[in-house]
N, C-alpha and C. Protein backbone atom coordinates (compact mmCIF):
# COMPACT_ATOMS: atom_id res chain seq x y z
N UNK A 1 -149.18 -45.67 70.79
CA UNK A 1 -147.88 -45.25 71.30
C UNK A 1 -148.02 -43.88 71.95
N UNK A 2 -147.42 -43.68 73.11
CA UNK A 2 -147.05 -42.64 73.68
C UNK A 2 -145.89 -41.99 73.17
N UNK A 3 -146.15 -40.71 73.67
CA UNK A 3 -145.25 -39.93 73.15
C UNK A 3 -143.72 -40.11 74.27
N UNK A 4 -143.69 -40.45 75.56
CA UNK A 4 -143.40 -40.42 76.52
C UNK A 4 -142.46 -42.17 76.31
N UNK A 5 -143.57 -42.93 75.16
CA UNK A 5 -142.63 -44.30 74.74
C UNK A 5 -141.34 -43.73 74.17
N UNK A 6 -141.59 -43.32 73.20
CA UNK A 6 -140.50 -42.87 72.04
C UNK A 6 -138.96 -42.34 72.98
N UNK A 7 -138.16 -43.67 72.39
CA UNK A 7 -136.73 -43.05 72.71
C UNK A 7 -136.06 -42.38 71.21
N UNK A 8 -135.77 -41.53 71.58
CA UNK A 8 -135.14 -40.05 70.77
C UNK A 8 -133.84 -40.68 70.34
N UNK A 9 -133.00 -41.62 70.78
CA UNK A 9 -131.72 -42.29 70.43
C UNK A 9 -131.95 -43.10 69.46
N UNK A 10 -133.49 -43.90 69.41
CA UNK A 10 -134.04 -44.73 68.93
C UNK A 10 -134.87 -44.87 68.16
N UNK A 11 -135.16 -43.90 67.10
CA UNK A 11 -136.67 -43.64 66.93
C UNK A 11 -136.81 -44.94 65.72
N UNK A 12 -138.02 -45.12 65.93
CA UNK A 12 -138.53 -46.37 65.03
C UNK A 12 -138.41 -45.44 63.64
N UNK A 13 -138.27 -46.74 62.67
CA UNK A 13 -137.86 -46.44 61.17
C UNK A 13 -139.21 -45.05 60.80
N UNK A 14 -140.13 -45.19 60.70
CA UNK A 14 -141.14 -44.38 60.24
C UNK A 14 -140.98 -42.87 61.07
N UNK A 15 -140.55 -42.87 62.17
CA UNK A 15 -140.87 -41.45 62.81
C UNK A 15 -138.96 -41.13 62.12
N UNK A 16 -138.16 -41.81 62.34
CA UNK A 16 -136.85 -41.53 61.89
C UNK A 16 -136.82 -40.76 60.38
N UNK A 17 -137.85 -41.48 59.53
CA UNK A 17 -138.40 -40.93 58.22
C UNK A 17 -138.65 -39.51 57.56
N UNK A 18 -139.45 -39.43 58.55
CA UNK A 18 -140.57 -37.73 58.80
C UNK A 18 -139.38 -37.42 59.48
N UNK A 19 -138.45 -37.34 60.76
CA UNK A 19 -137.25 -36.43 60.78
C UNK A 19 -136.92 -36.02 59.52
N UNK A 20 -136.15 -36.79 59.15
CA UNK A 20 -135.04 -36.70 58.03
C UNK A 20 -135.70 -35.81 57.61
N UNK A 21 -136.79 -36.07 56.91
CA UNK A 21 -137.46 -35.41 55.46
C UNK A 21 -137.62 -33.68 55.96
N UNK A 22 -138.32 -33.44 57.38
CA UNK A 22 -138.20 -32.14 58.07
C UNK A 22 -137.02 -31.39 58.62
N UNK A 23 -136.28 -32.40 58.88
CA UNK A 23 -134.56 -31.68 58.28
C UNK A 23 -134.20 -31.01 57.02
N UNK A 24 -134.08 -31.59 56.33
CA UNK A 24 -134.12 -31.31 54.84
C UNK A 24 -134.86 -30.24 54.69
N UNK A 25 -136.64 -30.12 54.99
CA UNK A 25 -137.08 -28.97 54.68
C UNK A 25 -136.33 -27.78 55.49
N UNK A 26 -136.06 -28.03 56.62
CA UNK A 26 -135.67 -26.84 57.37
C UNK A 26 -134.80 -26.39 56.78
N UNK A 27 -133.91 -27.02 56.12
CA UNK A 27 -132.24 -26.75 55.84
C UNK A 27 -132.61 -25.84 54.33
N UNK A 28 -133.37 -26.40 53.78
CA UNK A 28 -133.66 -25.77 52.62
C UNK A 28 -134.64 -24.29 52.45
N UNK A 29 -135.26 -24.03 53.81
CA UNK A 29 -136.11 -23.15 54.38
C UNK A 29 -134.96 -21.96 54.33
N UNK A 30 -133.90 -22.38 55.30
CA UNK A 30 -133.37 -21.46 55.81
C UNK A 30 -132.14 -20.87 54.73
N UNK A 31 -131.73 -21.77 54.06
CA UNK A 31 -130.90 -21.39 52.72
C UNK A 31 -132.00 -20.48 52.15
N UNK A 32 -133.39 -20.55 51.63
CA UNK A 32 -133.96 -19.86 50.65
C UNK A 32 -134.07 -18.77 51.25
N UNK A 33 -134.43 -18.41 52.76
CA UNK A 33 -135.49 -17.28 53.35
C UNK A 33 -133.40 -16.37 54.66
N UNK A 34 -132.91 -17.08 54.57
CA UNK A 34 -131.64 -16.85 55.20
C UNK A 34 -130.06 -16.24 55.00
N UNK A 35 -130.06 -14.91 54.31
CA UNK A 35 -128.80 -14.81 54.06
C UNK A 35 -127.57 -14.68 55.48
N UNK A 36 -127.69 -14.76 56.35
CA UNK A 36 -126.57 -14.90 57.51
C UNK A 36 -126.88 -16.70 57.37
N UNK A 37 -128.23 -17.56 57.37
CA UNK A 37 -127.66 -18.90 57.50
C UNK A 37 -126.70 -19.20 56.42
N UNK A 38 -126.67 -18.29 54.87
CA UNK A 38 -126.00 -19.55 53.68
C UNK A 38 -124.59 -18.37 53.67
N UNK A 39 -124.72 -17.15 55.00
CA UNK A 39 -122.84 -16.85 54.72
C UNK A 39 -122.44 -17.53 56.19
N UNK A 40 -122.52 -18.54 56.79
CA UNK A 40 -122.20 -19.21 58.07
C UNK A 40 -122.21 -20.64 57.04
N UNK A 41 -122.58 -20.80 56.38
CA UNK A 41 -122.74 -22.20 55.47
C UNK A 41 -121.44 -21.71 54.45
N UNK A 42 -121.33 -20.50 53.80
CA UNK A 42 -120.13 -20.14 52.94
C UNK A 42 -118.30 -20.60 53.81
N UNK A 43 -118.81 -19.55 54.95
CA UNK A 43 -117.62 -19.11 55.93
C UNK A 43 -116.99 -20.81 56.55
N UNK A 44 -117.79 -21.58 56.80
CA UNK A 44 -118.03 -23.04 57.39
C UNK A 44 -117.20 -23.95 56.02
N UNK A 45 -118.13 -23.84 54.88
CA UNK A 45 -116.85 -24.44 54.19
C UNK A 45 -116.04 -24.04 53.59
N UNK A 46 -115.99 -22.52 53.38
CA UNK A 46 -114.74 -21.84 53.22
C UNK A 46 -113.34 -22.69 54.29
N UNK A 47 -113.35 -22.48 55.14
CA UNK A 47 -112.30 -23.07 56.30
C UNK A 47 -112.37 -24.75 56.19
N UNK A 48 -113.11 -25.48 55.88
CA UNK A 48 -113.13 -26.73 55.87
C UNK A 48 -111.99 -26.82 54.05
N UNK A 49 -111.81 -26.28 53.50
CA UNK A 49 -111.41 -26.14 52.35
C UNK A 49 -110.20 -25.81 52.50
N UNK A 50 -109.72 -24.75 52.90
CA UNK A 50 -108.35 -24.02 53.68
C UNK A 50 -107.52 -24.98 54.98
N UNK A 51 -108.36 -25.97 55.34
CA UNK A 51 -108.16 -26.60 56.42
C UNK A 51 -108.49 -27.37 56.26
N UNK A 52 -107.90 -28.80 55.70
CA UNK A 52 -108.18 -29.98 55.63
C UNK A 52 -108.67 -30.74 57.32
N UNK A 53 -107.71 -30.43 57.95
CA UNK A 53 -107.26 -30.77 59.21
C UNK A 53 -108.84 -31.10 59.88
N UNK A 54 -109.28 -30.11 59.45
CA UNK A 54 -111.10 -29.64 60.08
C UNK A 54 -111.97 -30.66 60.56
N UNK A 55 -112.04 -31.11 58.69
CA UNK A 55 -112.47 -32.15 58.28
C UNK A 55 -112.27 -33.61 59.17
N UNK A 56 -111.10 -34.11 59.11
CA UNK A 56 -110.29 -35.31 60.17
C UNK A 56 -110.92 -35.13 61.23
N UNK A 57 -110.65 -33.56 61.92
CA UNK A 57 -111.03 -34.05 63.56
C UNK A 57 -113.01 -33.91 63.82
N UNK A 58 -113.14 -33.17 62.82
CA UNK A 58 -115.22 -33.40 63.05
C UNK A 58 -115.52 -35.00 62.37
N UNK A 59 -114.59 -35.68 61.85
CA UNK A 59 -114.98 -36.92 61.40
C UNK A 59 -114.40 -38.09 62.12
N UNK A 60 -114.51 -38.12 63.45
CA UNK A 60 -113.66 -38.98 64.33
C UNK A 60 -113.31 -40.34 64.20
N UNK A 61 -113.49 -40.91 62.75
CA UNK A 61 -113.33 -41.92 62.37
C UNK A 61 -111.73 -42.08 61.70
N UNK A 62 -111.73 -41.17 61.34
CA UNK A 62 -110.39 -40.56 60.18
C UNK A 62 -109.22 -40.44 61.15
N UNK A 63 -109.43 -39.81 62.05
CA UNK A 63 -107.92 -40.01 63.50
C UNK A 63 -107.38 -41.18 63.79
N UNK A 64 -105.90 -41.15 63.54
CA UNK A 64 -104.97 -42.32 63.68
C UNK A 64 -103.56 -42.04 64.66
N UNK A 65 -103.69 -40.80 64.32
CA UNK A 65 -102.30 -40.21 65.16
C UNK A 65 -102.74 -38.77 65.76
N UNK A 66 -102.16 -38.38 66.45
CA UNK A 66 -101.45 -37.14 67.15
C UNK A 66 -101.71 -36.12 66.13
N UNK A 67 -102.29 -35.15 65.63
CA UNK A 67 -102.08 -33.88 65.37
C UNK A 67 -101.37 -32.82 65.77
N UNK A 68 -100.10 -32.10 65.80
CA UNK A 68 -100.15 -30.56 65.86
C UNK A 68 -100.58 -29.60 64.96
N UNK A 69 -101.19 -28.89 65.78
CA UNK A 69 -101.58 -27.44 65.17
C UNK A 69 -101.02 -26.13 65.37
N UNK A 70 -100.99 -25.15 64.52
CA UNK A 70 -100.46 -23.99 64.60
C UNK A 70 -101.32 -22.77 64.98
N UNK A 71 -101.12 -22.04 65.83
CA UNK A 71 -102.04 -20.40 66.14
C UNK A 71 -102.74 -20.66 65.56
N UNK A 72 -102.52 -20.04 64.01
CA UNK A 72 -103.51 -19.80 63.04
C UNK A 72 -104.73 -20.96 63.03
N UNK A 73 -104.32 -22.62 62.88
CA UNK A 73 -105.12 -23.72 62.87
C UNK A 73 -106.18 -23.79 63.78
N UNK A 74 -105.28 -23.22 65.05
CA UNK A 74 -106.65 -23.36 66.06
C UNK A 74 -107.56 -22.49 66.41
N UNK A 75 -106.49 -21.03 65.72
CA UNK A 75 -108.32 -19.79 65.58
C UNK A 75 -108.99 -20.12 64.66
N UNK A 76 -108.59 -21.30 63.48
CA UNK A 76 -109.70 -21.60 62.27
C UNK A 76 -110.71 -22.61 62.86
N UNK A 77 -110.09 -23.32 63.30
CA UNK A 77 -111.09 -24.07 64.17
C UNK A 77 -111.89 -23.95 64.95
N UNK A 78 -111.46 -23.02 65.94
CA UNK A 78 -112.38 -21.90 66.95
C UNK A 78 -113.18 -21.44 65.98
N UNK A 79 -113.16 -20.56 65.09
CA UNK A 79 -114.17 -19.90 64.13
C UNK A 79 -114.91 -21.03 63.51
N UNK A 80 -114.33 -22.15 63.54
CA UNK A 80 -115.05 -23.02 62.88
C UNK A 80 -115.93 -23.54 63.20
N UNK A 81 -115.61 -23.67 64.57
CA UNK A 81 -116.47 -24.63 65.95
C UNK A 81 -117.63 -23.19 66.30
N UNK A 82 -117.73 -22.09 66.46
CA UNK A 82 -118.45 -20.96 66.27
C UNK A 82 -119.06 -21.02 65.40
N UNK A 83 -119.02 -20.97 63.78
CA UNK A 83 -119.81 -20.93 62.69
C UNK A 83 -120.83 -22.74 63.04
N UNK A 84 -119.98 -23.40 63.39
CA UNK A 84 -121.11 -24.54 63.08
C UNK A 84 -122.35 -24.42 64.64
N UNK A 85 -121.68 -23.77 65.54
CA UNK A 85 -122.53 -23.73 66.81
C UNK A 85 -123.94 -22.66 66.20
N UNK A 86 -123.36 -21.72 65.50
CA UNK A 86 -124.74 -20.86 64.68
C UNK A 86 -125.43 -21.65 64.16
N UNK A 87 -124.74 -22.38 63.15
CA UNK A 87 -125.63 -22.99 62.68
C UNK A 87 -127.10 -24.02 62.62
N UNK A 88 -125.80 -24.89 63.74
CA UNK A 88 -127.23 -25.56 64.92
C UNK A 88 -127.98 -24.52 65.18
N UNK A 89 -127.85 -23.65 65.98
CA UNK A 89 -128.74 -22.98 66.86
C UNK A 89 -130.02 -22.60 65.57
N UNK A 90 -129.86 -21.82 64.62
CA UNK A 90 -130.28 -21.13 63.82
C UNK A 90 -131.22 -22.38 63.16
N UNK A 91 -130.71 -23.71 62.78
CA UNK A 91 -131.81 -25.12 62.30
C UNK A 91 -132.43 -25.54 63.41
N UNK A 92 -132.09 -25.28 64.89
CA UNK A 92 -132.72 -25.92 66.13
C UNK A 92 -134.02 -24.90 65.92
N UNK A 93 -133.99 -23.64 65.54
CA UNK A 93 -134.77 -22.27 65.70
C UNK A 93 -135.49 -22.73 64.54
N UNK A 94 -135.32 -22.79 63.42
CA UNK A 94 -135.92 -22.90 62.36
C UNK A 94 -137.30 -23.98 62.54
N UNK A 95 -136.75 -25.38 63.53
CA UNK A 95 -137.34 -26.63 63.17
C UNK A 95 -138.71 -26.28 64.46
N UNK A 96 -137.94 -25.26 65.14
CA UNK A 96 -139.43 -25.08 66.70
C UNK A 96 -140.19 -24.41 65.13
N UNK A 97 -139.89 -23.26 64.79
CA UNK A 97 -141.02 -22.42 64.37
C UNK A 97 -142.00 -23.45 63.39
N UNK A 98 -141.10 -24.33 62.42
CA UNK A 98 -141.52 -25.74 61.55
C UNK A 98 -142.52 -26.10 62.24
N UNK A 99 -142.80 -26.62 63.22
CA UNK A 99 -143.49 -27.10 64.07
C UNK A 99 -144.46 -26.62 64.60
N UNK A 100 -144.50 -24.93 65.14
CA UNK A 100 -145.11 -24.43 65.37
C UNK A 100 -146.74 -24.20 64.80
N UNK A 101 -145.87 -24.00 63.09
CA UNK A 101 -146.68 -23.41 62.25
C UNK A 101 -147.48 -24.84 62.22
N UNK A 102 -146.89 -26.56 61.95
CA UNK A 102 -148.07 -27.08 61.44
C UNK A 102 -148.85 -27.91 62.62
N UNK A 103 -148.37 -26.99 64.27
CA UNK A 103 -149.75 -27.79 65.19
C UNK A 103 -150.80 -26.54 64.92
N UNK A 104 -150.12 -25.19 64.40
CA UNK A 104 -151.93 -24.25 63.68
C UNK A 104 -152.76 -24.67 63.34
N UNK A 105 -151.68 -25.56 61.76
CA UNK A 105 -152.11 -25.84 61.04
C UNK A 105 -153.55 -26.80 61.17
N UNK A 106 -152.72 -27.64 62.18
CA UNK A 106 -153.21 -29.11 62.82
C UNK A 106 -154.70 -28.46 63.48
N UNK A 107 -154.65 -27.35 64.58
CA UNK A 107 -155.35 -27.39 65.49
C UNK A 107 -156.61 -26.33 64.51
N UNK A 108 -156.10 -25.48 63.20
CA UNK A 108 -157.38 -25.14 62.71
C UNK A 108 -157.82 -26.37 61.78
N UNK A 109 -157.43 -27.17 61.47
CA UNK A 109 -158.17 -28.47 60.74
C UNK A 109 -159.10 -29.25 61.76
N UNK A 110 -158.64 -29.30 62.89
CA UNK A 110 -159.56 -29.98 63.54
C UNK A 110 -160.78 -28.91 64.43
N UNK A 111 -160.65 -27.79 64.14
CA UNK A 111 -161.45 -26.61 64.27
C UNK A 111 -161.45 -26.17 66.17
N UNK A 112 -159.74 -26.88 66.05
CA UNK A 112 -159.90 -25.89 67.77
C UNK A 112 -159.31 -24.44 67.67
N UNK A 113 -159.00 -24.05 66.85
CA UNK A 113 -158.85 -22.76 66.55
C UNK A 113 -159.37 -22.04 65.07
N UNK A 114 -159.69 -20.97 65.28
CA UNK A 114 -159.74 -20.55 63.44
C UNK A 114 -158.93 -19.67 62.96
């Protein structure tokens, strides 16, 4: 298999696997070694807690009707939609360096580097 095969929408059960599992490490990386990732993880469900509402519209399954919202609802949401955009960014960052470290790893095992 090429790398160039692999659809990313699609990934066969085994590479879908090794995601997951390197998700998980990342997520758990960045909680241990991260105090701005686990107060963006506090602040995130702090407001999901205060704001049911949150919840409904990031779960687009749960919408049946019309919502209004108030000022306040939609700067929580704004902050909300902000805290979770960190967050990506900060696990997107985490999972390059993940990676980084084990083609080293990779490339001093096979002794193209030492």
């Amino acid at each position: 298999m090429r790398l160039g095969d692999i659809d990313i929408y699609n990934l066969p059960l085994w590479l879908n696997g090794i995601y997951e599992e390197l998700d998980k490490k990342c997520v758990e990386e960045l909680k241990k070694e991260s105090a701005f990732y686990n107060q963006v993880m506090k602040e995130s469900g702090e407001l999901l807690e205060e704001y049911p509402f949150i919840s409904t519209l990031i779960d687009r399954d749960k919408i049946t009707e019309p919502i209004r919202l108030t000022v306040s609802e939609v700067k929580s949401l704004s902050k909300f939609l902000a805290l979770d955009a960190e967050r990506r960014d900060m696990e997107t960052i985490q999972m390059y360096l993940m990676g980084s470290r084990h083609m080293m790893q990779l490339l001093r095992t096979i002794k193209v580097i030492q």
